[in-house]
Protein backbone atom coordinates (compact mmCIF):
# COMPACT_ATOMS: atom_id res chain seq x y z
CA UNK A 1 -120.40 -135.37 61.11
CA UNK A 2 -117.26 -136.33 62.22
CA UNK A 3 -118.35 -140.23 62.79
CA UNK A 4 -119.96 -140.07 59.36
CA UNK A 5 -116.65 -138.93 57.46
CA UNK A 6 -114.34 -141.25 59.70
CA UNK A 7 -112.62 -138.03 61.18
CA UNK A 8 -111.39 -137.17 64.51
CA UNK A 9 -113.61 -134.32 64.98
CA UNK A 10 -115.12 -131.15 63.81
CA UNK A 11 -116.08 -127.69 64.56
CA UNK A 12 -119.71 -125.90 63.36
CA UNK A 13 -119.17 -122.03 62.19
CA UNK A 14 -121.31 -119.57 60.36
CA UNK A 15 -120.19 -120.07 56.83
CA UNK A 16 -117.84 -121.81 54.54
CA UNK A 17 -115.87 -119.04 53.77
CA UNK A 18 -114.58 -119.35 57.72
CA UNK A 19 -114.31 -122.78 57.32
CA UNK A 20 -112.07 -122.49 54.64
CA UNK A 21 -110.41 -119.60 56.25
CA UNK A 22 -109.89 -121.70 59.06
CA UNK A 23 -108.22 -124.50 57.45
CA UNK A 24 -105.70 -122.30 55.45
CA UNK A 25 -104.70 -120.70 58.39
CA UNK A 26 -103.59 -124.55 60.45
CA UNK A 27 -102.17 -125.67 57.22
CA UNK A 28 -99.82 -122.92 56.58
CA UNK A 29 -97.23 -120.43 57.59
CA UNK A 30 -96.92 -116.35 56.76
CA UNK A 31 -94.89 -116.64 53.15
CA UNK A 32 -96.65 -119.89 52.39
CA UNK A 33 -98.25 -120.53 49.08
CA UNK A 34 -101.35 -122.17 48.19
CA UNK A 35 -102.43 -124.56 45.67
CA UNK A 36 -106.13 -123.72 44.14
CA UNK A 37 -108.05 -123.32 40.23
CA UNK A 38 -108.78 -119.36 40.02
CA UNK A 39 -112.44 -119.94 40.43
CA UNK A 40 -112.25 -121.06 43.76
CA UNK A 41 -114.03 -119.89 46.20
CA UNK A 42 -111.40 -119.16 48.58
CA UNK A 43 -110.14 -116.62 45.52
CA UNK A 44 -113.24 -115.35 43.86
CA UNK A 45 -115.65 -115.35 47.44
CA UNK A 46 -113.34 -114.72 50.16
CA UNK A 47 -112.16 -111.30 50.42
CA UNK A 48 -108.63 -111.91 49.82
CA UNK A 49 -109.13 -113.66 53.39
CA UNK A 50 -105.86 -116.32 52.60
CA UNK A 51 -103.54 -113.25 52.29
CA UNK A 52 -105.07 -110.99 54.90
CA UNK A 53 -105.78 -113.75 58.12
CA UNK A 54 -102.63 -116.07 56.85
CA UNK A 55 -100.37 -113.87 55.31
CA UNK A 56 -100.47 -116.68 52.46
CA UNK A 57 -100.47 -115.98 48.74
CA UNK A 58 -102.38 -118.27 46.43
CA UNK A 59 -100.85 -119.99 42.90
CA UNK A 60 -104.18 -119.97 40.61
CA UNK A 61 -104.42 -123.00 38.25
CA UNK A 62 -106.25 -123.01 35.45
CA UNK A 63 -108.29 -126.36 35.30
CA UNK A 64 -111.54 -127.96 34.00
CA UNK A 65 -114.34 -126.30 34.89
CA UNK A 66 -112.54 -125.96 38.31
CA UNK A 67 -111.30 -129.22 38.50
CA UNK A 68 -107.44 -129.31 38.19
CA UNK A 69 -105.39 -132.28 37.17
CA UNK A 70 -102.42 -134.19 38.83
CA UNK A 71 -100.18 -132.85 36.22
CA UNK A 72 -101.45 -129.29 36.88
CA UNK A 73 -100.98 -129.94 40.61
CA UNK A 74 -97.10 -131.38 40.77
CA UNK A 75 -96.08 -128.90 37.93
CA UNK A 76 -97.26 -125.72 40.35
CA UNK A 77 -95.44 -126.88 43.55
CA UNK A 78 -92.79 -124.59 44.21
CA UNK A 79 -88.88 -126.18 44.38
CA UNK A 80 -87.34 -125.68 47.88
CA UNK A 81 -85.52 -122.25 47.13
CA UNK A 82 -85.73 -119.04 49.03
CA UNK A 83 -86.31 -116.90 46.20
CA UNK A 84 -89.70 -118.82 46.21
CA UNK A 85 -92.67 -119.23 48.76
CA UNK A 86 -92.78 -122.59 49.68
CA UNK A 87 -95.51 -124.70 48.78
CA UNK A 88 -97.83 -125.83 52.02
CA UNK A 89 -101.67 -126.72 50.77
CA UNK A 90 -103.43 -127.80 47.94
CA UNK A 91 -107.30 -126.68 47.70
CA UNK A 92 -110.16 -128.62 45.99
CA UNK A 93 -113.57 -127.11 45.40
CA UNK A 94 -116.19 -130.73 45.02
CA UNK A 95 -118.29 -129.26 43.54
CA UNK A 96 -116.97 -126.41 41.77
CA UNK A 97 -119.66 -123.35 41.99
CA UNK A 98 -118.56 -121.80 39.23
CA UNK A 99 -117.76 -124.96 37.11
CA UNK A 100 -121.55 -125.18 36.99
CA UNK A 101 -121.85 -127.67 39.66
CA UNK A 102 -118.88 -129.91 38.13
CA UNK A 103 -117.82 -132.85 40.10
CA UNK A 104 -114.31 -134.65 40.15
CA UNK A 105 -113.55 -138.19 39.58
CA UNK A 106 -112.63 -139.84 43.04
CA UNK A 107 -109.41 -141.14 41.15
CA UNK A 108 -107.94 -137.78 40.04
CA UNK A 109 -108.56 -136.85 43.83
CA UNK A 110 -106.71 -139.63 44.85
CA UNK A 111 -103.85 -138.87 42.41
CA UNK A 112 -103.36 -135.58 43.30
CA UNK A 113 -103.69 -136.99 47.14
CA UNK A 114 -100.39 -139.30 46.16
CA UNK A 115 -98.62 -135.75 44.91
CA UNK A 116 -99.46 -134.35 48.31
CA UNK A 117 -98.09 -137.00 49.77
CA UNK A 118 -94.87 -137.06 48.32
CA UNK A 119 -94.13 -133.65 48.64
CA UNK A 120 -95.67 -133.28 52.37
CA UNK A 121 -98.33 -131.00 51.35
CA UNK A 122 -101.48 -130.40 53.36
CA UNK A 123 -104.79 -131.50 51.40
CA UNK A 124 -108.26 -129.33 51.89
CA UNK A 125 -111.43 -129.86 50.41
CA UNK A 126 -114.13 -126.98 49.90
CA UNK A 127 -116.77 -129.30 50.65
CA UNK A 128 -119.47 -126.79 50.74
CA UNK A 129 -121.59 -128.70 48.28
CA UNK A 130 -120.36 -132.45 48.79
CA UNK A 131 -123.49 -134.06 49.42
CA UNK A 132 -124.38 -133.00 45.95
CA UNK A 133 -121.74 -135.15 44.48
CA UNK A 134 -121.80 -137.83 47.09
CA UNK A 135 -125.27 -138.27 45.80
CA UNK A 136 -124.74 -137.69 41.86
CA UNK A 137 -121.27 -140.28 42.02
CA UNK A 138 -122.67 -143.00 45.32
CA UNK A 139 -119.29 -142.35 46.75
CA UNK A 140 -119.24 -142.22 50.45
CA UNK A 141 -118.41 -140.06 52.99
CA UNK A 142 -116.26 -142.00 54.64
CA UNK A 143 -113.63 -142.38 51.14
CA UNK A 144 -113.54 -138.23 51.31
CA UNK A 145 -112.32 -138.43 54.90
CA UNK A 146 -109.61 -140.80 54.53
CA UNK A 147 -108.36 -138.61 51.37
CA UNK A 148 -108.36 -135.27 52.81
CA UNK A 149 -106.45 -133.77 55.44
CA UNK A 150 -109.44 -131.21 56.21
CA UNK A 151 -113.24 -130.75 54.93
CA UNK A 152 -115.20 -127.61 55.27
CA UNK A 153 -119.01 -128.75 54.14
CA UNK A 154 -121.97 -125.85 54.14
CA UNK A 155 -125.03 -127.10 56.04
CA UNK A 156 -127.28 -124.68 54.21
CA UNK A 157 -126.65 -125.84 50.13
CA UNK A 158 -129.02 -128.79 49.60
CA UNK A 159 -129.33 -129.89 53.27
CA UNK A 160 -132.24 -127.13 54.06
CA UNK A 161 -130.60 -125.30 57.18
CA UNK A 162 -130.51 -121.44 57.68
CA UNK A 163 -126.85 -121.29 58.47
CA UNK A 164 -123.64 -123.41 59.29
CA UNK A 165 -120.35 -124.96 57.78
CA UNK A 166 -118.88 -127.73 59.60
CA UNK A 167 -114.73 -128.03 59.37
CA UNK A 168 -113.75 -131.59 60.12
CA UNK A 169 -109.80 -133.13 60.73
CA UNK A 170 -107.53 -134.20 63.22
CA UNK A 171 -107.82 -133.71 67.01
CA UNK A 172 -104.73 -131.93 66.69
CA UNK A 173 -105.83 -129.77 63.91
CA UNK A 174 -109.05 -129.07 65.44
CA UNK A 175 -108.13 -128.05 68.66
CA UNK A 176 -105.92 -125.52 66.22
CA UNK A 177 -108.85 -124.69 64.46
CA UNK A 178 -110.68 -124.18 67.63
CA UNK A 179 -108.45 -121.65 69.17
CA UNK A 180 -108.55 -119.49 65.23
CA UNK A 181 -112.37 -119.80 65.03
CA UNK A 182 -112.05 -117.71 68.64
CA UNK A 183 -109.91 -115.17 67.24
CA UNK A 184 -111.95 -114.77 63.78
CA UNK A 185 -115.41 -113.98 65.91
CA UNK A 186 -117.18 -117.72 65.46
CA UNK A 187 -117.46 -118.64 68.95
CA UNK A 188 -121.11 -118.43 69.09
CA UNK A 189 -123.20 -119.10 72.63
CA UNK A 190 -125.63 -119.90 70.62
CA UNK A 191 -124.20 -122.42 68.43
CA UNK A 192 -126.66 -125.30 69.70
CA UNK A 193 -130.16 -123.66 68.61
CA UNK A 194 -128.26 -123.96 64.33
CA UNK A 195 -126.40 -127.41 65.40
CA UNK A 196 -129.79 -129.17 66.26
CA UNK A 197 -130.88 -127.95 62.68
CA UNK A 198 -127.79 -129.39 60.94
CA UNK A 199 -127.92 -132.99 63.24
CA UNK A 200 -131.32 -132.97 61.77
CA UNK A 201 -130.20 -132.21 58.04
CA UNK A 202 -127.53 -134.91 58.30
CA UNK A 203 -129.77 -137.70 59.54
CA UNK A 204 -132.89 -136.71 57.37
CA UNK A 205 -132.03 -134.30 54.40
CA UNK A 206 -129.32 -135.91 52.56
């Protein structure tokens, strides 16, 4: 998975929402703040995970259909004052579950990638049904993984496994994410019997 989105390397855990959990917890620091629409599902799905693993609170935006804008984005980032939590990660859901399946334009990704950039902002993508709109938009994997800084996708949402989320980045970040996924129970002996499934979803299902 990691070849196919041009990343460094991945890890394979039982569901998105520890994926996701995962990724907030390298990207940010107790008192950090994090950048997501209020139906994500790292607000609606996750137990309030962000605040209780990461000590991390999250700014809600309200978008299109769970898509938010560049404007939205840069307007929500917190100025560098101690009276405020400073601003560490921004959060796309592609697509959004409860936007009805909605898909973003690669573009407003992009721009809201250039915000990030400029205000040295971490950039995660709730993946979890990506192949969905890789295959609605032909976009490729590989234009995802040079836009995001981390990508959780769920091997069991259109790909036909019984279980698995992959979490893809950096070496760096994934050794990180290694060492959390320990902590958070994921470490599974078993792991190979539901990898073989999802190196078989990836090279046939998709």
């Amino acid at each position: 998975s990691a070849k196919m989105f041009g990343m460094e390397g991945a890890i394979f855990c039982p569901s998105g929402t520890m994926t996701n959990q995962i990724a907030i917890k390298c990207h940010t620091q107790p008192g950090d703040e994090v950048i997501c629409d209020e139906s994500a599902h790292i607000y609606q799905y996750e137990g309030g995970g962000a605040a209780f693993n990461s000590g991390a609170s999250l700014k809600l935006l309200y978008g299109d259909r769970g898509r938010l804008s560049v404007k939205q984005v840069e307007a929500a980032i917190n100025a560098d004052d101690p009276h405020k939590p400073h601003t560490s990660l921004v959060c796309l859901e592609n697509t959004s579950n409860r936007g009805g399946g909605s898909c973003y334009d690669f573009s407003a990704m992009e721009q809201i990638r250039q915000v990030c950039q400029e205000h040295d902002l971490r950039f995660h993508l709730d993946g979890a049904r990506l192949f969905n709109a890789l295959v609605r938009t032909n976009e490729t994997p590989l234009q995802y993984g040079k836009l995001f800084d981390s990508i959780s996708i769920c091997l069991s949402k259109g790909l036909g496994c019984p279980v698995g989320s992959l979490l893809l980045g950096k070496h760096d970040f994934i050794r990180r994410a290694r060492r959390i996924r320990k902590v958070f129970g994921g470490g599974m002996r078993q792991g190979g019997f539901l990898a073989a499934a999802g190196i078989y979803a990836l090279q046939n299902n998709i």
